[in-house]
Protein backbone atom coordinates (compact mmCIF):
# COMPACT_ATOMS: atom_id res chain seq x y z
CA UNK A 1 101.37 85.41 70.31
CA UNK A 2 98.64 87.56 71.11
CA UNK A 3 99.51 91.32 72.59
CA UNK A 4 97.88 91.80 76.21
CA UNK A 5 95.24 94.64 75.92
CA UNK A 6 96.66 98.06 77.83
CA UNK A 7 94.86 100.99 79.65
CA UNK A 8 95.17 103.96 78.50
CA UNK A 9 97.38 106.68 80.35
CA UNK A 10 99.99 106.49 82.55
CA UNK A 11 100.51 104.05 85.83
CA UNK A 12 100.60 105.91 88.98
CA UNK A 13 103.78 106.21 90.62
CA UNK A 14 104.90 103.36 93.11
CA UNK A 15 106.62 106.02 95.12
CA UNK A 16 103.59 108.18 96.16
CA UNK A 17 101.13 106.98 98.69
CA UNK A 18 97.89 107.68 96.80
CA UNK A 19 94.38 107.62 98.17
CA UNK A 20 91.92 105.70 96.74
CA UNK A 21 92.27 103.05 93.67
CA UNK A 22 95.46 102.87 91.82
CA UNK A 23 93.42 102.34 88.84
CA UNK A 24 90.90 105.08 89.35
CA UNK A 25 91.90 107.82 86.73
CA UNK A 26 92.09 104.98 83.98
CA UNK A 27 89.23 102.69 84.61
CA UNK A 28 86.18 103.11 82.63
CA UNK A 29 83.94 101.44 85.37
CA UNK A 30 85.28 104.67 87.87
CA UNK A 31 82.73 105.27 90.51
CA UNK A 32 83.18 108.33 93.65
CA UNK A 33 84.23 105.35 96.09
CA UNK A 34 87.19 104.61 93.76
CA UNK A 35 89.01 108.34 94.92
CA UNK A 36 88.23 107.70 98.97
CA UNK A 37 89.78 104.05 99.69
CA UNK A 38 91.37 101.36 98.16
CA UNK A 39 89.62 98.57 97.47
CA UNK A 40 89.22 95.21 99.48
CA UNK A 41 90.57 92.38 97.79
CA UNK A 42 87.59 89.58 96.93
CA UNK A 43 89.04 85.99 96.06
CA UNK A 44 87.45 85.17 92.12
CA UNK A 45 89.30 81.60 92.60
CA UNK A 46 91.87 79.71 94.52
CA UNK A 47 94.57 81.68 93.02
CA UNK A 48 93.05 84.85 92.44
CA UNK A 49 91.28 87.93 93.74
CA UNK A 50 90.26 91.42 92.15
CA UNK A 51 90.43 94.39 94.34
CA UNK A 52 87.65 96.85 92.78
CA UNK A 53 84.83 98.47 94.22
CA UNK A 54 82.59 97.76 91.19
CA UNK A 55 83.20 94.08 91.78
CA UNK A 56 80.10 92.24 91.79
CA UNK A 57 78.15 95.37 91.82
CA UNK A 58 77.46 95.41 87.74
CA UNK A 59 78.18 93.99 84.63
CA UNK A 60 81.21 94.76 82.87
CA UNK A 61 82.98 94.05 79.47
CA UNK A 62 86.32 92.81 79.64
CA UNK A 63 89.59 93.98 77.95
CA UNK A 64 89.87 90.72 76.57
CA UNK A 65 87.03 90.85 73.86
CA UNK A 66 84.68 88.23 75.90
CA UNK A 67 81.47 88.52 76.12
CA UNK A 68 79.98 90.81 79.06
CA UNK A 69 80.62 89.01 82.44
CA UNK A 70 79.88 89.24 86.21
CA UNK A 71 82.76 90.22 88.21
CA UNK A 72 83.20 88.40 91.05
């Protein structure tokens, strides 16, 4: 079985009310809107939505090792 691919650094604490995107001091697509709100979510399909602010705004290389792809 194939190992999922991780993000560097350390998850944010559940406990703590943070501003912003959970995500935001680990992502390597971080933008300034990523520190002043969270995200909307966007469905991507019927069972699934990404909540990112660069979501649909650029190209962007998976974790996965896929070739480049639009999000949402």
């Amino acid at each position: 079985m194939d190992r999922l691919p991780t993000i560097p650094g350390s998850p944010p604490s559940a406990l703590i009310n943070h501003k912003g995107c959970p995500f935001k001091e680990r992502c390597q697509h971080y933008k300034p809107e990523c520190s002043a709100s969270m995200p909307a979510f966007l469905p991507i399909s019927q069972q699934q939505a990404i909540a990112c602010h660069v979501a649909g705004q650029q190209t962007v290389t998976p974790l996965f090792n896929q070739p480049t792809t639009q999000l949402a």
